[in-house]
PDB file of N, CA and C in Angstrom:
ATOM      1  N   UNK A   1     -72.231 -48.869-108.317  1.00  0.00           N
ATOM      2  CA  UNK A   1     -72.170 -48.353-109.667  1.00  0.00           C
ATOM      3  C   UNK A   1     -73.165 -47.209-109.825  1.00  0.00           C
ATOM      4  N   UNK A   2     -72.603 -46.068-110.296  1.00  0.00           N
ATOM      5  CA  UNK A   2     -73.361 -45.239-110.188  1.00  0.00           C
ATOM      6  C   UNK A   2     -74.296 -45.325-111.915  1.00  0.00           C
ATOM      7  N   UNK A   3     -74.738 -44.010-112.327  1.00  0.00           N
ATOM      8  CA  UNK A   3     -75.959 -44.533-113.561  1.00  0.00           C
ATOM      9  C   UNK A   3     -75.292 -42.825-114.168  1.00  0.00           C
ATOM     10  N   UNK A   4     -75.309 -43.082-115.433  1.00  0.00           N
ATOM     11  CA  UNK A   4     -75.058 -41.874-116.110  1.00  0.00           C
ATOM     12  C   UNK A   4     -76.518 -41.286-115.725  1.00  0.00           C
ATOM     13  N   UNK A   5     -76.156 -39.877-115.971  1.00  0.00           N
ATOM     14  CA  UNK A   5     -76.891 -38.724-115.859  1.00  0.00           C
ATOM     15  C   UNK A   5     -77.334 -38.206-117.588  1.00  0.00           C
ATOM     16  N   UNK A   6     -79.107 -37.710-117.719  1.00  0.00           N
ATOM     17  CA  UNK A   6     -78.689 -36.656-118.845  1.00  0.00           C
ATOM     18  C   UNK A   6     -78.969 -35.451-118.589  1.00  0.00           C
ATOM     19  N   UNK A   7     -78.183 -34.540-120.145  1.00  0.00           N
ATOM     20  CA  UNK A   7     -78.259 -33.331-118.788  1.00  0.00           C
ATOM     21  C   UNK A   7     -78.581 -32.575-120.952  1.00  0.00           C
ATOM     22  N   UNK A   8     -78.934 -31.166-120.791  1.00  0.00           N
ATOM     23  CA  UNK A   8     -78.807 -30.536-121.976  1.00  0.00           C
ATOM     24  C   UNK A   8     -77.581 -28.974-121.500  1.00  0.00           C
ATOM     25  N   UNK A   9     -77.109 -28.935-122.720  1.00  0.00           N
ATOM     26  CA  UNK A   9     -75.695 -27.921-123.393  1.00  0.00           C
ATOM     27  C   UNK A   9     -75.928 -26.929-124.837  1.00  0.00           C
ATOM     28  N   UNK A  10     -76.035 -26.112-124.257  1.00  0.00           N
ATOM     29  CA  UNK A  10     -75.903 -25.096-125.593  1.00  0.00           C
ATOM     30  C   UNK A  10     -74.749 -25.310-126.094  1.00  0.00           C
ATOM     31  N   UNK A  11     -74.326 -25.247-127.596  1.00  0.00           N
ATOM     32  CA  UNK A  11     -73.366 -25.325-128.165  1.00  0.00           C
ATOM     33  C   UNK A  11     -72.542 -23.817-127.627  1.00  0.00           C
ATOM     34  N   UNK A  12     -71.057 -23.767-127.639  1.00  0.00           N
ATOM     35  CA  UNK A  12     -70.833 -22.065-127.733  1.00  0.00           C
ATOM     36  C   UNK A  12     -70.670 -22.046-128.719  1.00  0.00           C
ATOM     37  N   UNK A  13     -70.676 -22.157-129.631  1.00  0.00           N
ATOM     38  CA  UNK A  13     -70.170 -21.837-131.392  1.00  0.00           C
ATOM     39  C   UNK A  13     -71.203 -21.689-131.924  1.00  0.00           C
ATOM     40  N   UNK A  14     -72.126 -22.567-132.521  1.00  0.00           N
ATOM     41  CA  UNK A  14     -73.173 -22.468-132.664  1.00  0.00           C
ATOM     42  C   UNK A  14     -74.851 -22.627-132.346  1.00  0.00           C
ATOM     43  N   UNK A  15     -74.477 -22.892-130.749  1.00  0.00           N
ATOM     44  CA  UNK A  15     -75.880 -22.636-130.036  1.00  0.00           C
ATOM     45  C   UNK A  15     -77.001 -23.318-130.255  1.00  0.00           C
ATOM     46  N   UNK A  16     -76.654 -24.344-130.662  1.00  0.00           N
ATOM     47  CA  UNK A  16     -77.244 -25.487-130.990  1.00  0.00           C
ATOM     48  C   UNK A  16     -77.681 -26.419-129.368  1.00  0.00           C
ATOM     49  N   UNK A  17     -79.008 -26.644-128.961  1.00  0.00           N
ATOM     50  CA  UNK A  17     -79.412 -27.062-128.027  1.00  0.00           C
ATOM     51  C   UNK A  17     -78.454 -29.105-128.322  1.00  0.00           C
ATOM     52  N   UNK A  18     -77.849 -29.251-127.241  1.00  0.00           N
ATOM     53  CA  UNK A  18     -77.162 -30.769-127.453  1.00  0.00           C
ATOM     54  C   UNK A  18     -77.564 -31.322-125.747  1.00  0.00           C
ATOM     55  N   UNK A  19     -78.058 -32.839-126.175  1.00  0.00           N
ATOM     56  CA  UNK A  19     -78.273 -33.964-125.273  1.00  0.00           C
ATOM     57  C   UNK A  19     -76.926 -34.518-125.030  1.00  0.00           C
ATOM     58  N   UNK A  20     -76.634 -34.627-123.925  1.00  0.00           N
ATOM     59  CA  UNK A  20     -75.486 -35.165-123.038  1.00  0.00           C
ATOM     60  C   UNK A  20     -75.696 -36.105-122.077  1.00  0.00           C
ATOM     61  N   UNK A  21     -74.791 -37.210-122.022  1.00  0.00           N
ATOM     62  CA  UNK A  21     -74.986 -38.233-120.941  1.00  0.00           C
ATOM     63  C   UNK A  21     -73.695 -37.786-119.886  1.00  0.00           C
ATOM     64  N   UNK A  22     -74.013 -37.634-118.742  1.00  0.00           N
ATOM     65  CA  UNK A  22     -73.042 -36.993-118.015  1.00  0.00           C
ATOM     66  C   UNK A  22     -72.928 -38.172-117.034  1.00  0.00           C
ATOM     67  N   UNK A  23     -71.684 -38.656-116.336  1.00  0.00           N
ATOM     68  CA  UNK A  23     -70.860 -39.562-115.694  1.00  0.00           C
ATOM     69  C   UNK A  23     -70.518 -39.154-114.378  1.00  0.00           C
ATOM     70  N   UNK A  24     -71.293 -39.008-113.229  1.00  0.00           N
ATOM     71  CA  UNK A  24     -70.754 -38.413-111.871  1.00  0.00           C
ATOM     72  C   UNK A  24     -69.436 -39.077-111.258  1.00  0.00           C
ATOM     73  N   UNK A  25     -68.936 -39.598-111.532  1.00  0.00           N
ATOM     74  CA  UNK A  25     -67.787 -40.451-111.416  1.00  0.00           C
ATOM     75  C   UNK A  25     -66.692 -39.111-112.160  1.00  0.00           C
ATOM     76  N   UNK A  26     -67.110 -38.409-113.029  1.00  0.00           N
ATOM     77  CA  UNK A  26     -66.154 -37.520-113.886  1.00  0.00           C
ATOM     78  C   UNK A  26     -66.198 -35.705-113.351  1.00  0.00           C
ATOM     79  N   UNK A  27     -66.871 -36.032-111.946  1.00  0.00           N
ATOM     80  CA  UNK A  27     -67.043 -34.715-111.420  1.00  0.00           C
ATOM     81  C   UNK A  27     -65.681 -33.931-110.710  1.00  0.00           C
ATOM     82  N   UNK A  28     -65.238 -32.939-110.961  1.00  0.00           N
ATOM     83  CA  UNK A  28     -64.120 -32.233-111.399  1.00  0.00           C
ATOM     84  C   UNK A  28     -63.187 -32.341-112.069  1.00  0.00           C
ATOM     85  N   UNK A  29     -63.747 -32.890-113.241  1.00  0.00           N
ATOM     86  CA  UNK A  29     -62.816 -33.338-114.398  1.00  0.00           C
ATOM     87  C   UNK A  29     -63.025 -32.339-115.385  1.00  0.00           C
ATOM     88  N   UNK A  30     -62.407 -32.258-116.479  1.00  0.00           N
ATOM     89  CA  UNK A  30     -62.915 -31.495-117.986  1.00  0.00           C
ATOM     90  C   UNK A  30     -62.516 -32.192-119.108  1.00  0.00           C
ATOM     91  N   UNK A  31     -63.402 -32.576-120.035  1.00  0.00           N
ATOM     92  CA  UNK A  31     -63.014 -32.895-121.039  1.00  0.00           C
ATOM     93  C   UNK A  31     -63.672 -32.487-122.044  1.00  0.00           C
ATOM     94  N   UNK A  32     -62.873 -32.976-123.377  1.00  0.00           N
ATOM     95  CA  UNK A  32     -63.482 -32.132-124.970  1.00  0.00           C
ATOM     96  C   UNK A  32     -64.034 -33.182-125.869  1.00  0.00           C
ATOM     97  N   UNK A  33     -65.787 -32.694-126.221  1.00  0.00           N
ATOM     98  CA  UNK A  33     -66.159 -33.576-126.949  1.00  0.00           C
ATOM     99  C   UNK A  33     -66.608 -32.426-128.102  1.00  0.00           C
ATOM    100  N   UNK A  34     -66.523 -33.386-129.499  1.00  0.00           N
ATOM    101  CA  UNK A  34     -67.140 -32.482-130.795  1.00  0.00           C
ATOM    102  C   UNK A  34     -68.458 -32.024-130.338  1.00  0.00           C
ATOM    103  N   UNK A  35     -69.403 -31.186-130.937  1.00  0.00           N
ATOM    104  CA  UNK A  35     -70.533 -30.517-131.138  1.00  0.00           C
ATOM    105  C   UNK A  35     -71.368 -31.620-132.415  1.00  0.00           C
ATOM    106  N   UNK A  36     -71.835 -32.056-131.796  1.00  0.00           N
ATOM    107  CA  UNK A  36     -72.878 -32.824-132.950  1.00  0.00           C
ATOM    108  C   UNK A  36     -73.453 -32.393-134.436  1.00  0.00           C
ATOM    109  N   UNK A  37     -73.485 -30.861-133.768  1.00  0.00           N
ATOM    110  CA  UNK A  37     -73.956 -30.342-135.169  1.00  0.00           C
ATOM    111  C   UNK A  37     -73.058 -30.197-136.089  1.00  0.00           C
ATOM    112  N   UNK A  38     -72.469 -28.763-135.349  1.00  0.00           N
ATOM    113  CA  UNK A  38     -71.323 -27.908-135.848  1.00  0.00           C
ATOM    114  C   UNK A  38     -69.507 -28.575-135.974  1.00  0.00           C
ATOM    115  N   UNK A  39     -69.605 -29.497-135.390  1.00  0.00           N
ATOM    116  CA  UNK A  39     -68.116 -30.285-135.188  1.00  0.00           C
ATOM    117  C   UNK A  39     -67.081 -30.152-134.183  1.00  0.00           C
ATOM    118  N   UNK A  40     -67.097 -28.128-134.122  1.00  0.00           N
ATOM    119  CA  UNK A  40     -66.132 -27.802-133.344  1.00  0.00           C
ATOM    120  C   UNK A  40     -65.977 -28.688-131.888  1.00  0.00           C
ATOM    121  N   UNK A  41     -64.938 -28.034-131.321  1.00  0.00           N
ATOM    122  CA  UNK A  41     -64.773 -29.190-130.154  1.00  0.00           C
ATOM    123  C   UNK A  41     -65.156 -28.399-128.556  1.00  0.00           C
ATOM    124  N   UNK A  42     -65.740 -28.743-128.336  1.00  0.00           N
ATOM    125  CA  UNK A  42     -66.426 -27.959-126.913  1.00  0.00           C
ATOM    126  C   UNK A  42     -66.064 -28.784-125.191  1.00  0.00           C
ATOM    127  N   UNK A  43     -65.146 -27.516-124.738  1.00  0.00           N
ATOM    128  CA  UNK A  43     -64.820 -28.384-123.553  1.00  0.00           C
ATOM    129  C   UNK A  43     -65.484 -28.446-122.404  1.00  0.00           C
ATOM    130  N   UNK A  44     -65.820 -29.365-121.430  1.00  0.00           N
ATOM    131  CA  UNK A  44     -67.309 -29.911-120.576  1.00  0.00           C
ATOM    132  C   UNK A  44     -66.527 -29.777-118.816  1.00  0.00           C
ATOM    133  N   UNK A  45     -67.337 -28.913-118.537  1.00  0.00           N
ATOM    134  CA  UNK A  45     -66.621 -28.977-116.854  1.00  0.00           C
ATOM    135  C   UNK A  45     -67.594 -29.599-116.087  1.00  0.00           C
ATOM    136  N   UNK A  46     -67.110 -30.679-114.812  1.00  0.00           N
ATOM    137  CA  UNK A  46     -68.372 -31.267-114.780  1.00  0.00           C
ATOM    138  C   UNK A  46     -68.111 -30.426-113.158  1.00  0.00           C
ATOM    139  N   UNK A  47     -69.436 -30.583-112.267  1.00  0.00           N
ATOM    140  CA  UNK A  47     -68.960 -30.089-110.734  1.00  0.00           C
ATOM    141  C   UNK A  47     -70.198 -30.624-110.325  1.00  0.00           C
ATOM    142  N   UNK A  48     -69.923 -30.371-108.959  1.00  0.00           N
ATOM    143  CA  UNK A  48     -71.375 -30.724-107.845  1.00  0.00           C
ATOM    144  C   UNK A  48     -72.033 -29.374-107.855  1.00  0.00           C
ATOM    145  N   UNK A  49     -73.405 -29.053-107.636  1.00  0.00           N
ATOM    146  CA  UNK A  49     -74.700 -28.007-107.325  1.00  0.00           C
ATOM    147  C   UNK A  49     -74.825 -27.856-106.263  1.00  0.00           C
ATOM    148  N   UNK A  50     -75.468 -26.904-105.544  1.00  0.00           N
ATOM    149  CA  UNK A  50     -75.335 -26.876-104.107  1.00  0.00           C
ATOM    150  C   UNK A  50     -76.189 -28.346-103.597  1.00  0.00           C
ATOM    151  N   UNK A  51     -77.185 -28.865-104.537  1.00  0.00           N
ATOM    152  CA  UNK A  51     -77.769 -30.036-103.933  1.00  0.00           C
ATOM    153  C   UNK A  51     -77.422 -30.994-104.162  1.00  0.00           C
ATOM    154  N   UNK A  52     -75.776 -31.432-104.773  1.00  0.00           N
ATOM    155  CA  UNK A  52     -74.804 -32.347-104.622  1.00  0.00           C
ATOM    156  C   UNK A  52     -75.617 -33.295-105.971  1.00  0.00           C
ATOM    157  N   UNK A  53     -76.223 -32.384-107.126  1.00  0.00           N
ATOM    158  CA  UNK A  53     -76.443 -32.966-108.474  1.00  0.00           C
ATOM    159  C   UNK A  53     -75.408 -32.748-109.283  1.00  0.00           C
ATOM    160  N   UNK A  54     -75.087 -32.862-110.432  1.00  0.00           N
ATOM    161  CA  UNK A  54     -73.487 -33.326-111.516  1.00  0.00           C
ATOM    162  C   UNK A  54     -74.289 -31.713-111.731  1.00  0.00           C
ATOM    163  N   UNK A  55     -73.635 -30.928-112.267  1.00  0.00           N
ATOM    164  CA  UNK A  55     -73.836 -29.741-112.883  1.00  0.00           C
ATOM    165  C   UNK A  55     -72.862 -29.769-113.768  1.00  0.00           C
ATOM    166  N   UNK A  56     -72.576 -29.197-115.482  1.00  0.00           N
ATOM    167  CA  UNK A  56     -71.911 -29.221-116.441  1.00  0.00           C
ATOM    168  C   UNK A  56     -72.100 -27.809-116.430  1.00  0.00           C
ATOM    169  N   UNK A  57     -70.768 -27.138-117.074  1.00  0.00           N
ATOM    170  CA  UNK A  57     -70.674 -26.069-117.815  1.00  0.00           C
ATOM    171  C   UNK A  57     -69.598 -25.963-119.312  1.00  0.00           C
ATOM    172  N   UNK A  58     -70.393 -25.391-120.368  1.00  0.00           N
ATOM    173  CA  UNK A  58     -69.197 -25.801-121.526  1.00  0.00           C
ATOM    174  C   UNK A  58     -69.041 -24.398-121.995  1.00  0.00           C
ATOM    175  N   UNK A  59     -68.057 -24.303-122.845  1.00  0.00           N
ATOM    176  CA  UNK A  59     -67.474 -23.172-123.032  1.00  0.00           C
ATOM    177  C   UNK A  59     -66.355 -23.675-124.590  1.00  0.00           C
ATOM    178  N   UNK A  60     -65.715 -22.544-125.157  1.00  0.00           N
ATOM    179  CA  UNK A  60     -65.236 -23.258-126.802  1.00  0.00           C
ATOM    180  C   UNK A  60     -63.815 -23.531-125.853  1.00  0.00           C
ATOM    181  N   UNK A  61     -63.029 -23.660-126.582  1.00  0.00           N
ATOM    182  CA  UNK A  61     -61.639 -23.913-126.599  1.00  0.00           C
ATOM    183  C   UNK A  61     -60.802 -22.316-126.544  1.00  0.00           C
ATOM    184  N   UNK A  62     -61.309 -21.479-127.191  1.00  0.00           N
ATOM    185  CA  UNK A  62     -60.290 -20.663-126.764  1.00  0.00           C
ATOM    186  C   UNK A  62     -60.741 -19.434-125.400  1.00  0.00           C
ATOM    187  N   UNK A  63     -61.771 -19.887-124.476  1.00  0.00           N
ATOM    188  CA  UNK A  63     -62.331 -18.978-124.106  1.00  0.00           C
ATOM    189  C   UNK A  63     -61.203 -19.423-122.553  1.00  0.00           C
ATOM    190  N   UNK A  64     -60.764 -18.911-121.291  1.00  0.00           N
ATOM    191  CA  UNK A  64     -60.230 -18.685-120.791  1.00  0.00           C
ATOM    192  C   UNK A  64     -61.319 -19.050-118.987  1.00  0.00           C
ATOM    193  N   UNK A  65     -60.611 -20.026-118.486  1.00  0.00           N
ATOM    194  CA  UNK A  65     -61.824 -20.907-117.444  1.00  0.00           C
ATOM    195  C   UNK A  65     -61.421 -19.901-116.081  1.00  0.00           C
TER     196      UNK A  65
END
């Protein structure tokens, strides 16, 4: 069993610094969670780092991956 990860995410909408529990089990996956602050919905790419740590990248919904 692996152990969630935390990791921090700038909002893209409103740039709002957000705490994330990230799931290495969900590494090359993407999914969409709301923005805590702002609401909008922000989609989460998860991947491996060159030193085989979870690395996240988020980006809004209409931006183009």
């Amino acid at each position: 069993m692996e152990f969630l990860e935390e990791g921090v995410v700038n909002c893209p909408y409103c740039g709002e610094s957000l705490d994330v529990l990230l799931d290495p089990q969900e590494v090359g996956q993407q999914y969409i969670e709301d923005c805590q602050v702002c609401c909008k919905p922000i989609t989460f790419d998860l991947a491996l780092d060159a030193n085989g740590e979870v690395a996240v990248s988020v980006r809004d919904e209409n931006q183009v991956y």
